[in-house]
Protein backbone atom coordinates (compact mmCIF):
# COMPACT_ATOMS: atom_id res chain seq x y z
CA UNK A 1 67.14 70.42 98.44
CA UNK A 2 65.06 73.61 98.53
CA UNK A 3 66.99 77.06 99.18
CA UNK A 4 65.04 80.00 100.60
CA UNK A 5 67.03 83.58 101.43
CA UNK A 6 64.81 86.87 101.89
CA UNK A 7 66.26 89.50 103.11
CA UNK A 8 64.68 92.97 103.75
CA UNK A 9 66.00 96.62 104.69
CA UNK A 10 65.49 100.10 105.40
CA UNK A 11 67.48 102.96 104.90
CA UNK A 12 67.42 105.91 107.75
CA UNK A 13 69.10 109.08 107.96
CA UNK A 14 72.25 109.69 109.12
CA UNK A 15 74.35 106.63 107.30
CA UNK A 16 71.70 104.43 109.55
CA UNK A 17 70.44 101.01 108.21
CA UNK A 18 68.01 98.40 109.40
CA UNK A 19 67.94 94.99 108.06
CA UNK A 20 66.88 91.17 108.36
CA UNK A 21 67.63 87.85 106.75
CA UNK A 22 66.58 84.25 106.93
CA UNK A 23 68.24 81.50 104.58
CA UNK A 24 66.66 77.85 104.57
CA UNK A 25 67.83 74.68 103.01
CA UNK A 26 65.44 71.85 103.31
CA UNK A 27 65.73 68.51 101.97
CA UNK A 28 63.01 67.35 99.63
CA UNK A 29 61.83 64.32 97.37
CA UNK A 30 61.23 59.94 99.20
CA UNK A 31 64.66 59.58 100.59
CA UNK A 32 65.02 63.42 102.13
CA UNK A 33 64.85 62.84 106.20
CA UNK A 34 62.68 64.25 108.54
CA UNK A 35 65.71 66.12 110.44
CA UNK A 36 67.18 67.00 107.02
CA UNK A 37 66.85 71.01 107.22
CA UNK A 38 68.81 73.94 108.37
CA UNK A 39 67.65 77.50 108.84
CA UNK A 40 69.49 81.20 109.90
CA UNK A 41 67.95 84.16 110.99
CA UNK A 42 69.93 87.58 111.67
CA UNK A 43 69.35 90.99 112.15
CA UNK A 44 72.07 94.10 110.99
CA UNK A 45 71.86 97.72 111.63
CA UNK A 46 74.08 100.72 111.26
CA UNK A 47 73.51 103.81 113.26
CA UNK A 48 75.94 106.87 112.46
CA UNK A 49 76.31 109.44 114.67
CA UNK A 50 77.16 113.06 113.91
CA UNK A 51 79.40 113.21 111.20
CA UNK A 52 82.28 111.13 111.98
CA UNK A 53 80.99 108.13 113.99
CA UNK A 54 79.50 104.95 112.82
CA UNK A 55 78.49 101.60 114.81
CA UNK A 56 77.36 98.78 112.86
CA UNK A 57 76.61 95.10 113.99
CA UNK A 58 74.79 92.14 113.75
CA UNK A 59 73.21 89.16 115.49
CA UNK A 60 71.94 85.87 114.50
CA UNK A 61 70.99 81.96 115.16
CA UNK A 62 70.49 78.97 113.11
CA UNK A 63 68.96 75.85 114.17
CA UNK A 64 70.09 72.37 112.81
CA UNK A 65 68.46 69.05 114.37
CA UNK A 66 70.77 67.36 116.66
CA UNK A 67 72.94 70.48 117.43
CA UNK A 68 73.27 70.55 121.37
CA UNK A 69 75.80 73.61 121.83
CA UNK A 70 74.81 77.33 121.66
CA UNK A 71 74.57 77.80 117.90
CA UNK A 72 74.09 82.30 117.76
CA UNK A 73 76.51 84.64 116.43
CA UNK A 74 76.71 88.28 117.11
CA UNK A 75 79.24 91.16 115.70
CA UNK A 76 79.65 95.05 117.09
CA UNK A 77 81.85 96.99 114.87
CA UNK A 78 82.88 100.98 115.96
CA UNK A 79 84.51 103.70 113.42
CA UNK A 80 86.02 106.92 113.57
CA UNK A 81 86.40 108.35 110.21
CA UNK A 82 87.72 111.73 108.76
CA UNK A 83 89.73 112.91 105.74
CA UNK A 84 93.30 113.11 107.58
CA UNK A 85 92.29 109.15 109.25
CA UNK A 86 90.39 106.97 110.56
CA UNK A 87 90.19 104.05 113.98
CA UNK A 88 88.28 101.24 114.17
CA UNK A 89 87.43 98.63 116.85
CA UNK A 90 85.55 95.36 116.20
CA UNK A 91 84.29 92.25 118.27
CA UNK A 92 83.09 89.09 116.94
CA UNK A 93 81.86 86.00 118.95
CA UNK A 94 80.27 82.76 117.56
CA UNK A 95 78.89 79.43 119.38
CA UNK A 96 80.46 75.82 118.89
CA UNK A 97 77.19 75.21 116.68
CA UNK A 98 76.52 78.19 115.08
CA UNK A 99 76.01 76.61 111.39
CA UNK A 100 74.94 78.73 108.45
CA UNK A 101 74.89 76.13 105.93
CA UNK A 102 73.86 78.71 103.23
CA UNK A 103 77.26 81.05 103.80
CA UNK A 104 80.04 80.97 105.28
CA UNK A 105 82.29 81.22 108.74
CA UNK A 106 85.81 82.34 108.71
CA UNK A 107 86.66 79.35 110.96
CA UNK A 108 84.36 76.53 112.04
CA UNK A 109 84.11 75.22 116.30
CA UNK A 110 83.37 78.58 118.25
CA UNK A 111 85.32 81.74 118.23
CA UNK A 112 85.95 84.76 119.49
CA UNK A 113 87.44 87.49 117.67
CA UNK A 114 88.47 91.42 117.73
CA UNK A 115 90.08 93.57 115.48
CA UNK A 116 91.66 97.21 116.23
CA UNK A 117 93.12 99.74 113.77
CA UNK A 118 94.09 102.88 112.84
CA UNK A 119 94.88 104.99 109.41
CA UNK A 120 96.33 107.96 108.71
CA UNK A 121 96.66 110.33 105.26
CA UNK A 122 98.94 112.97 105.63
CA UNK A 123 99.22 114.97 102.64
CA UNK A 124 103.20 116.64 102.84
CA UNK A 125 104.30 120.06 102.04
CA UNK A 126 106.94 118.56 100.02
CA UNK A 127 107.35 119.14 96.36
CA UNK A 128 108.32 116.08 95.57
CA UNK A 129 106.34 113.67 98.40
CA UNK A 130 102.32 113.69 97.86
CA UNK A 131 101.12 111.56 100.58
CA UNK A 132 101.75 109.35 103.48
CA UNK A 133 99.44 106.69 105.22
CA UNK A 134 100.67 105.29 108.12
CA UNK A 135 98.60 102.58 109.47
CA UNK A 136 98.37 99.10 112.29
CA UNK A 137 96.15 97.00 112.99
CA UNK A 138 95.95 94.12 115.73
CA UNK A 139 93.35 91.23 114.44
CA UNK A 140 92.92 88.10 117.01
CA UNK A 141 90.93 84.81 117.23
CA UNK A 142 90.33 83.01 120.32
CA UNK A 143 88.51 79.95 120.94
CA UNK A 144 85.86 79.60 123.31
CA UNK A 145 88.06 78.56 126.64
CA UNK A 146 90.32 81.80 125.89
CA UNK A 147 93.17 79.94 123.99
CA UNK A 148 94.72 82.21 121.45
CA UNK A 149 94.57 80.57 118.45
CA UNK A 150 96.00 83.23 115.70
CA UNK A 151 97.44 86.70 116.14
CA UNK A 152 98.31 89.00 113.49
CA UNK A 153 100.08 92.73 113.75
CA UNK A 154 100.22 94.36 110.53
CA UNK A 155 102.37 97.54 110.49
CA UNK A 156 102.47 99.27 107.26
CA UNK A 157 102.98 102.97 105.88
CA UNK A 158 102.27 103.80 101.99
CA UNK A 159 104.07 106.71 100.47
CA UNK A 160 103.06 108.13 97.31
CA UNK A 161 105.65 110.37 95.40
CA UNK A 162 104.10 113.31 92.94
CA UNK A 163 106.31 111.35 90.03
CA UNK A 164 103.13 108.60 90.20
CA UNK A 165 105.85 106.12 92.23
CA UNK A 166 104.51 104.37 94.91
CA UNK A 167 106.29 102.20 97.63
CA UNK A 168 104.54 100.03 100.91
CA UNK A 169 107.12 98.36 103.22
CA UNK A 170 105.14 96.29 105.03
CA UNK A 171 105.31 94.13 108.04
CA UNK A 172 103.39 91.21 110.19
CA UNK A 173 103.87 89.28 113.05
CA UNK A 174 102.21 86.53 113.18
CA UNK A 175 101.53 84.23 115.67
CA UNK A 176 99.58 80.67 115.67
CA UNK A 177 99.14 78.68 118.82
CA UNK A 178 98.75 74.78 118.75
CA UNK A 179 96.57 72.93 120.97
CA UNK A 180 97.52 69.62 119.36
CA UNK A 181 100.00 68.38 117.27
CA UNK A 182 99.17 67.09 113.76
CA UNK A 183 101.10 66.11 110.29
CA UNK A 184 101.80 68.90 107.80
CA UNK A 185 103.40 66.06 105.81
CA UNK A 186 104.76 62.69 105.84
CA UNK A 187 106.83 62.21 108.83
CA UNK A 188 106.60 65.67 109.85
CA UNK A 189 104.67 66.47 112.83
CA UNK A 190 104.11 70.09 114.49
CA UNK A 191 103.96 69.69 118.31
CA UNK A 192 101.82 71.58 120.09
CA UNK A 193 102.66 75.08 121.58
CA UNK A 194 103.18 78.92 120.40
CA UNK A 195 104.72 80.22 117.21
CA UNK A 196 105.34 83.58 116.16
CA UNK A 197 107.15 84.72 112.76
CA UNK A 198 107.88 87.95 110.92
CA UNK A 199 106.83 88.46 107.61
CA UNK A 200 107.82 91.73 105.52
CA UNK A 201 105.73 92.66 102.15
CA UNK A 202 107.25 95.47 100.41
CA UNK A 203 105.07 96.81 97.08
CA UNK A 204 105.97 99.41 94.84
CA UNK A 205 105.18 100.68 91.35
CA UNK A 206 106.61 103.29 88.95
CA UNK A 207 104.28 105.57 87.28
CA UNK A 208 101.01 104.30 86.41
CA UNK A 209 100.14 106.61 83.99
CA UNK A 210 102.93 106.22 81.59
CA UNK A 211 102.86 103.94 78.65
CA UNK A 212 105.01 101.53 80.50
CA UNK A 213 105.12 101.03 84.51
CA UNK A 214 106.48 98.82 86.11
């Protein structure tokens, strides 16, 4: 096989970007095929807007012989960001047959995905309490016929103390909707439908800074 990637871009004022890409693989040598070959193209920007606003996206296509479904990808991403917090909302969609061969897709078979958060830093009057950072998010994939396929709500708050200790209690729900059933292992089968569970993840640490932390 021969790999190509080129990829070119421009930096404008303002936190703004402009950029392009195209990756090839192409088989080579007596036994490669004729239909053997697989190519992306995609273009990214970034455009910020006063001081605290930035949109960044992208869009692209490959083509593969023999692929008969839409095979493009696009991405829109919008931020709100300041010292005290920040929000953020993001859409993804990509085709059944969208196939970058050279990369990678966070799921294969046609998707649509979005992704909403927000983050706080509150620094705290207290003596003895430096900072809190409250934060959620909500990130979601659908297929292409509007079946929820995974769900997950992350609700989470880190508080740093002015001793250097540190402590995140931490929570999803997650959710994961079947369309069909299939065999996690021998003899046990997961039936189609809707499941949701709760997961906690609690982190701490003790002083980094000391000689020993735990």
């Amino acid at each position: 096989n021969n790999y190509t990637v080129g990829r070119l871009s421009r930096e404008l004022p303002n936190r703004s970007s402009l950029g392009g890409i195209v990756a090839s693989r192409e088989a080579t040598g007596k036994l490669a095929l004729s239909d053997d070959w697989n190519r992306t193209w995609g273009l990214d920007g970034r455009l910020g807007i006063a001081q605290y606003i930035d949109f960044r996206g992208f869009v692209a296509r490959t083509e593969t012989p023999g692929m008969t479904a839409g095979e493009s990808a696009y991405n829109i991403r919008g931020e709100y960001k300041r010292v005290g917090g920040d929000f953020h909302a993001e859409y993804t969609e990509v085709d059944d047959d969208f196939n970058p061969e050279i990369g990678f897709l966070t799921r294969p078979d046609g998707y649509r995905n979005t992704d909403i958060g927000f983050f706080i830093r509150k620094r705290m009057p207290q003596p003895w309490l430096r900072e809190l950072r409250p934060h959620v998010s909500v990130r979601t994939f659908w297929d292409l016929d509007g079946f929820k396929e995974t769900e997950t709500i992350h609700i989470d708050s880190h508080i740093d103390f002015e001793s250097g200790w540190y402590i995140s209690p931490a929570f999803d729900i997650e959710y994961e909707g079947l369309k069909e059933p299939f065999e996690i292992a021998d003899g046990v089968v997961i039936p189609p439908g809707n499941y949701r569970n709760l997961e906690a993840e609690w982190r701490f640490n003790t002083d980094q800074s000391r000689a020993l932390s735990l």
